[in-house]
N, C-alpha and C. Protein backbone atom coordinates (compact mmCIF):
# COMPACT_ATOMS: atom_id res chain seq x y z
N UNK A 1 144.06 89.27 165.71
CA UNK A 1 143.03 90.16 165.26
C UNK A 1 141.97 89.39 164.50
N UNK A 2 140.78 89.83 164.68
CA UNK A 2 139.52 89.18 164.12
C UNK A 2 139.22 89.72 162.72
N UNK A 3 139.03 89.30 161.38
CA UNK A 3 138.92 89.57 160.48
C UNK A 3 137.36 89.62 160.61
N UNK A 4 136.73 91.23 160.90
CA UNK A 4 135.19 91.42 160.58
C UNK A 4 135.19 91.99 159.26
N UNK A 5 133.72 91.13 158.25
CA UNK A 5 133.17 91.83 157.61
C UNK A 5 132.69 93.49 158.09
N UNK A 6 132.68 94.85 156.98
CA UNK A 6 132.13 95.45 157.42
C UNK A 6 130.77 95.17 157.80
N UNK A 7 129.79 96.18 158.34
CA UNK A 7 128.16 95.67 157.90
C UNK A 7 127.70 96.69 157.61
N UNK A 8 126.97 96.65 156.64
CA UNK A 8 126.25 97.83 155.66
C UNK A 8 125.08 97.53 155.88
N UNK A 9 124.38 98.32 155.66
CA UNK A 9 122.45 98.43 155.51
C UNK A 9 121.98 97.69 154.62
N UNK A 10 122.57 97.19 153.66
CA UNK A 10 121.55 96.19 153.20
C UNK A 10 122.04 94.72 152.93
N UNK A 11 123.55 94.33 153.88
CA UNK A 11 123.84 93.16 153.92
C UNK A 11 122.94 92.17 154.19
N UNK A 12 121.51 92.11 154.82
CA UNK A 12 120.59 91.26 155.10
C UNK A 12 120.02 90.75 154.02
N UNK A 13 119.70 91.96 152.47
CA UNK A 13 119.03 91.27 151.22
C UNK A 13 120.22 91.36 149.69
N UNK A 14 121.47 91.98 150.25
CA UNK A 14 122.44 91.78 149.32
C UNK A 14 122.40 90.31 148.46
N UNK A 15 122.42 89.47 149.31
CA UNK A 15 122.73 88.16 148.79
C UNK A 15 121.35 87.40 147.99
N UNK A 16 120.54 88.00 148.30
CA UNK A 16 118.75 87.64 148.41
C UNK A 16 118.81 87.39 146.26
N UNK A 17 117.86 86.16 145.90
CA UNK A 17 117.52 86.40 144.63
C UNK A 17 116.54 86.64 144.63
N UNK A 18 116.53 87.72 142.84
CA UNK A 18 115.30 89.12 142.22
C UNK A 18 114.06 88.44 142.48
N UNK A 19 113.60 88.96 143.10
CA UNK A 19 112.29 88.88 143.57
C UNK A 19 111.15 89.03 142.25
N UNK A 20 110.50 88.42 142.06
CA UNK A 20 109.77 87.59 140.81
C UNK A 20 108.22 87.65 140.66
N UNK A 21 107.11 88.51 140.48
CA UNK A 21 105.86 88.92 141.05
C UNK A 21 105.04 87.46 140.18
N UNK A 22 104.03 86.95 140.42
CA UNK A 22 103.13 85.54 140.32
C UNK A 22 102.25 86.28 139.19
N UNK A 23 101.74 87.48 139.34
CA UNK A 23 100.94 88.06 138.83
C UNK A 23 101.05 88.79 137.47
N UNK A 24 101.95 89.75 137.62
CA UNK A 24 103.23 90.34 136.71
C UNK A 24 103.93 90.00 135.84
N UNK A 25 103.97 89.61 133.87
CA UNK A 25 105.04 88.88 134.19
C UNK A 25 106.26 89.75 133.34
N UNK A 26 107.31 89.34 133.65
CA UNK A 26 108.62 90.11 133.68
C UNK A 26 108.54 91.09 132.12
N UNK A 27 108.87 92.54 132.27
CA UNK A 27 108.79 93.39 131.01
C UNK A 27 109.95 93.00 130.13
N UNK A 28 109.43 92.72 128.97
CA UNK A 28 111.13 91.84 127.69
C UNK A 28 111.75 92.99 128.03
N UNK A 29 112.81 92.98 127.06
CA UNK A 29 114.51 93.14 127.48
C UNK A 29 114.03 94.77 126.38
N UNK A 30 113.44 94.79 125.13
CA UNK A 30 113.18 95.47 124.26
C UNK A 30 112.13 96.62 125.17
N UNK A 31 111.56 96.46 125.78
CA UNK A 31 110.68 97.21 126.29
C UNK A 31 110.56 97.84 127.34
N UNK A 32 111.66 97.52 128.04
CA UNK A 32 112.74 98.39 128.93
C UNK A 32 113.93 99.07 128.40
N UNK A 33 114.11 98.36 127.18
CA UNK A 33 115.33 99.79 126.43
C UNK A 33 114.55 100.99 125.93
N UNK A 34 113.34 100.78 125.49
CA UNK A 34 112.17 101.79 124.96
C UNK A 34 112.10 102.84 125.90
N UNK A 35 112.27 102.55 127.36
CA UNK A 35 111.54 104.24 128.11
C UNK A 35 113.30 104.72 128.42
N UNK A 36 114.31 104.25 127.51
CA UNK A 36 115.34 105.19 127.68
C UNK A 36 115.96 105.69 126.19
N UNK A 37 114.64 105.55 125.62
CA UNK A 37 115.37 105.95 124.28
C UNK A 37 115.00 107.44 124.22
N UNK A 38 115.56 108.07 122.96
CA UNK A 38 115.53 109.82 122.80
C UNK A 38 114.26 110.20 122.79
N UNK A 39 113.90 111.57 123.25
CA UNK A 39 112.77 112.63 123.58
C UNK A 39 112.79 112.73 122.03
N UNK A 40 111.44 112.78 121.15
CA UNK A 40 110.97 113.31 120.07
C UNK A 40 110.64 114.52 120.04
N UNK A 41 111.18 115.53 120.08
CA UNK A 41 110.98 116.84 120.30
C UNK A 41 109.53 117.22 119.18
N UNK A 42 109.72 117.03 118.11
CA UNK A 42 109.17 117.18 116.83
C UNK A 42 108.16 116.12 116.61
N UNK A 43 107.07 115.43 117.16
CA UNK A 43 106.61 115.08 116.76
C UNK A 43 105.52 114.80 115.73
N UNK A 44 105.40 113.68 114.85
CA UNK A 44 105.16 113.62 113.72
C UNK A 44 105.50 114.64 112.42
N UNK A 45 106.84 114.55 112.89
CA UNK A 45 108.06 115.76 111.85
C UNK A 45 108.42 114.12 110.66
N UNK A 46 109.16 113.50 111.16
CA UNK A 46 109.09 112.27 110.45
C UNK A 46 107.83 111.99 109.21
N UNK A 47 106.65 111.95 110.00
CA UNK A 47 105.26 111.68 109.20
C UNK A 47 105.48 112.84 108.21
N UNK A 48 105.85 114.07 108.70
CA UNK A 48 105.33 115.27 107.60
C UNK A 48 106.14 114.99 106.45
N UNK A 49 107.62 114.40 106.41
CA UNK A 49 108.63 114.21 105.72
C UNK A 49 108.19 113.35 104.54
N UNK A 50 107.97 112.04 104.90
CA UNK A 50 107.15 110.69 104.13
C UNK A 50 106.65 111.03 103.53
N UNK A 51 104.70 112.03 104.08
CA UNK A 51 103.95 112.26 103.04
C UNK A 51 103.98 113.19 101.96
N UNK A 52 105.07 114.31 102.33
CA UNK A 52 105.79 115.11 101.56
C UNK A 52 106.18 114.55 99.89
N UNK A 53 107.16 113.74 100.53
CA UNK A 53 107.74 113.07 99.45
C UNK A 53 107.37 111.65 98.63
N UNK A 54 105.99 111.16 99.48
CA UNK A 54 105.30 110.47 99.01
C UNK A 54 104.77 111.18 97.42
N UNK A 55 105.37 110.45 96.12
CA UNK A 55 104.84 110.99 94.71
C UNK A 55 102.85 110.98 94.38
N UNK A 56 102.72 111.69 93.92
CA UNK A 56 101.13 111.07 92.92
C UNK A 56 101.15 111.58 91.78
N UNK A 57 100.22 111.06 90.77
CA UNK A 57 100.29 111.37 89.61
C UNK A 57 98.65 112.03 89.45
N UNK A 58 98.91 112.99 88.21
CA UNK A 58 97.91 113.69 88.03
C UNK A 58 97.13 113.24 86.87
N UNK A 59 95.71 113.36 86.85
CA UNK A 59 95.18 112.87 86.44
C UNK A 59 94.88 113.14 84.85
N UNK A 60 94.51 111.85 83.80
CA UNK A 60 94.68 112.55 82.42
C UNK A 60 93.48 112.75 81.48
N UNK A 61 93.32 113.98 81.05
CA UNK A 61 91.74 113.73 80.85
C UNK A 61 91.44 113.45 79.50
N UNK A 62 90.85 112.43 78.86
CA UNK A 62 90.21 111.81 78.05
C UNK A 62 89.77 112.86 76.82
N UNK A 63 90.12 112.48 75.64
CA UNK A 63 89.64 113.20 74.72
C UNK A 63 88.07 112.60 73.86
N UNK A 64 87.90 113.25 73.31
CA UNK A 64 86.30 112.56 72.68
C UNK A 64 87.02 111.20 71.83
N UNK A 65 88.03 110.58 71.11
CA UNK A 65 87.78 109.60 70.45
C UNK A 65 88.11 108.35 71.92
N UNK A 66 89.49 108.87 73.13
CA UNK A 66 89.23 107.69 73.87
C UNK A 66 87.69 107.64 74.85
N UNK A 67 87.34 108.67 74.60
CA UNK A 67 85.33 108.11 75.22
C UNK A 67 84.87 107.64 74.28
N UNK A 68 84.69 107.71 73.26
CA UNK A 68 83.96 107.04 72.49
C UNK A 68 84.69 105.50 72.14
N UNK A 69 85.58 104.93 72.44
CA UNK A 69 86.05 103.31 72.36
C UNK A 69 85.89 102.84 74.01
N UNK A 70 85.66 104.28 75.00
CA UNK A 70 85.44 102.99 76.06
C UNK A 70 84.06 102.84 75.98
N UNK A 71 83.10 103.74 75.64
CA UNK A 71 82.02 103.34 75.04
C UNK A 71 81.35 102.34 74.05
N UNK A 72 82.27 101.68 73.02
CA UNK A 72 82.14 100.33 72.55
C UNK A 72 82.58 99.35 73.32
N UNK A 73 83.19 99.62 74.32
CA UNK A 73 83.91 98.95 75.54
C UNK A 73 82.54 98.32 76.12
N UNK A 74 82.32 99.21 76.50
CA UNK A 74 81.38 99.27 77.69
C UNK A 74 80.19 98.24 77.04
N UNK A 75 79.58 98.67 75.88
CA UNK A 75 78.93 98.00 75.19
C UNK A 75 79.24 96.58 74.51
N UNK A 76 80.14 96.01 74.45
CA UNK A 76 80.69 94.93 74.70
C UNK A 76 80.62 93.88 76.02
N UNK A 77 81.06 94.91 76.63
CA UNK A 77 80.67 94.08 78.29
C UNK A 77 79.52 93.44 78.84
N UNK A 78 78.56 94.94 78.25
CA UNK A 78 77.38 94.53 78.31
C UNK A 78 76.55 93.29 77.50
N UNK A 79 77.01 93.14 76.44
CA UNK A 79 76.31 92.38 75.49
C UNK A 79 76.54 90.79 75.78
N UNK A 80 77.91 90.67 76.49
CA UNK A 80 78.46 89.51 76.99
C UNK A 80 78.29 89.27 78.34
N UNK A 81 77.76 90.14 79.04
CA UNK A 81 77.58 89.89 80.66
C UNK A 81 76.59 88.88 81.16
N UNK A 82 76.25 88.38 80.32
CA UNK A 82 75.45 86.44 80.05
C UNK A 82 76.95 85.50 80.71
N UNK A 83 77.87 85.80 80.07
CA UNK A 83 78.91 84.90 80.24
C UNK A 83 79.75 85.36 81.61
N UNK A 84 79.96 86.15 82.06
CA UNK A 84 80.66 86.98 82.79
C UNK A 84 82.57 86.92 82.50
N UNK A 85 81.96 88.18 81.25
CA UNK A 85 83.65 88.45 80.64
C UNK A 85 84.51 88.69 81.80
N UNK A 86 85.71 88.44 81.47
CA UNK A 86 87.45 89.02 82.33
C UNK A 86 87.66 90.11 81.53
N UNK A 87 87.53 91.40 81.97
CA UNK A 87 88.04 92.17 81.97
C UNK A 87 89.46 92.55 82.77
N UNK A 88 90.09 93.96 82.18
CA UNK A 88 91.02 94.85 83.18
C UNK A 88 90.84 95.72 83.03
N UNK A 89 90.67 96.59 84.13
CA UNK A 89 90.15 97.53 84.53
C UNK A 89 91.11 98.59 85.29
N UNK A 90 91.77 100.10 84.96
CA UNK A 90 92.21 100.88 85.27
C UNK A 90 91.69 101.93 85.41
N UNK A 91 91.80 103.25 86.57
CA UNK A 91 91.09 104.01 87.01
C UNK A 91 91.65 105.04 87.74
N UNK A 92 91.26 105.78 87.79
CA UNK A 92 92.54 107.09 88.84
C UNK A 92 90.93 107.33 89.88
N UNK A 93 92.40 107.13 91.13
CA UNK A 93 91.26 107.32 92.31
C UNK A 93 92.42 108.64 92.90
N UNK A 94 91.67 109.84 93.11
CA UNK A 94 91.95 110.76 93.72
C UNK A 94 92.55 110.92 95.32
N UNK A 95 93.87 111.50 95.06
CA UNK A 95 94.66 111.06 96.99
C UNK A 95 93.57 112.01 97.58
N UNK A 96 93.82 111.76 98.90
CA UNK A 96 92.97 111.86 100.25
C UNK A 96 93.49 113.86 100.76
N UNK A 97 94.40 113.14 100.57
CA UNK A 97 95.83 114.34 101.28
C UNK A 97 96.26 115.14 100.52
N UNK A 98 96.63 115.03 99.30
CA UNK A 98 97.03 115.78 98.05
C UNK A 98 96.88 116.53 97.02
N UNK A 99 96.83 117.23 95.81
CA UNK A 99 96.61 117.25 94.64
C UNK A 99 96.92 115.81 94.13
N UNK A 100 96.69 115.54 93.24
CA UNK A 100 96.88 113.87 92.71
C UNK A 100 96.31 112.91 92.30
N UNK A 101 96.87 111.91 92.39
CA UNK A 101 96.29 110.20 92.87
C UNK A 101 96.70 109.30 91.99
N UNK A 102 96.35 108.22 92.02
CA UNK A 102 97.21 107.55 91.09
C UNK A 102 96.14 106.64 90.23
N UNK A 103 96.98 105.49 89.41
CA UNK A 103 96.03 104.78 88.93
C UNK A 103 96.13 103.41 89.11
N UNK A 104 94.84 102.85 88.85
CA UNK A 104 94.84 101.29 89.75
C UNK A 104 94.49 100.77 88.50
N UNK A 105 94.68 99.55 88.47
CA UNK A 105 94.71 98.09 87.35
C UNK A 105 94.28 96.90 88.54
N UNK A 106 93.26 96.73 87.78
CA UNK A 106 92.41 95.53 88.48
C UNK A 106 92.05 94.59 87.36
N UNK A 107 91.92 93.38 87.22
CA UNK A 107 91.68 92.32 86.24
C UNK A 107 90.57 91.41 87.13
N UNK A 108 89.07 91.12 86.60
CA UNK A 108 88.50 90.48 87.12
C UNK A 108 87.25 90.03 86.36
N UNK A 109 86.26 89.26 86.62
CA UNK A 109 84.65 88.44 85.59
C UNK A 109 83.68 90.06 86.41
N UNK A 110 83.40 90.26 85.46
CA UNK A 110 82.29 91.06 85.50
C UNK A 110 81.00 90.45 85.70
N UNK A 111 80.40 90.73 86.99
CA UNK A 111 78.94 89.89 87.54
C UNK A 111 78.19 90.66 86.98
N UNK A 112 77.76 92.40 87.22
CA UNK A 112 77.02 92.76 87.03
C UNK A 112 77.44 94.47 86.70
N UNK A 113 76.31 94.95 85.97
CA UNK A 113 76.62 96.74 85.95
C UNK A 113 75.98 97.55 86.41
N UNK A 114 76.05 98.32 87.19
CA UNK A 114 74.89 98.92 87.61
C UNK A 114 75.02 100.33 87.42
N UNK A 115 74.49 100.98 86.23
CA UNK A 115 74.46 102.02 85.30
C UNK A 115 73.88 103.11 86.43
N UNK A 116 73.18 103.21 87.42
CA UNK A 116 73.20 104.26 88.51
C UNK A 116 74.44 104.75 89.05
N UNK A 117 74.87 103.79 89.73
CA UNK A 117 76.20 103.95 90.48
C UNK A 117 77.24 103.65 90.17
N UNK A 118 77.25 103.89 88.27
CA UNK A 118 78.66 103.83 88.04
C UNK A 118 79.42 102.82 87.98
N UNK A 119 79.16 101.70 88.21
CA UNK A 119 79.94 100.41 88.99
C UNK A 119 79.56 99.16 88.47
N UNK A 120 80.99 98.26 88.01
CA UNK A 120 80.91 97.04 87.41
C UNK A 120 80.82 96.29 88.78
């Protein structure tokens, strides 16, 4: 008796190696696990969560004696802005998204003031 292989339909490219495009080049290993990962039913449910619980702080408002010392402040700065003092500088900038905002501390030489717009 003759020992035949069966023959199947695609014994001709069974054996064949993955064919490799010149143009194309091969998708990483990470970026083919990506189009089998889970359906987001909820999207940007995650995002709502974050900014939720993202904190801010509310803002504190100044009584007449701390205006009147950032006002010798200020006048200080000015009188020395020949030299260009180092200051630090803190400020509540109002959130985007929220009630809130927080406060920033910046330390830097004061170039110039410009009494229109507020701004060292």
């Amino acid at each position: 008796m003759e020992n035949k292989k069966p023959t199947g339909k695609y014994d001709d490219i069974i054996d064949l190696p993955h064919p490799t495009s010149r143009r194309h080049p091969r998708m990483p290993m990470k970026n083919r696990a990506a189009q089998f990962s889970p359906f987001a039913a909820l999207t940007g449910y995650d995002d709502a969560i974050t900014e939720t619980a993202r904190l801010t702080e509310g803002r504190i408002e100044q009584d007449e004696n701390e205006k009147e010392l950032m006002d010798r402040r200020m006048a200080e700065i000015r009188a020395k802005l020949g030299t260009r003092p180092t200051v630090v500088l803190t400020w509540f900038r109002p959130d985007e998204r929220k009630s809130g905002g927080a406060y920033i501390t910046l330390d830097g030489r004061v170039k110039a003031i410009d009494e229109y717009a507020g701004c060292l």
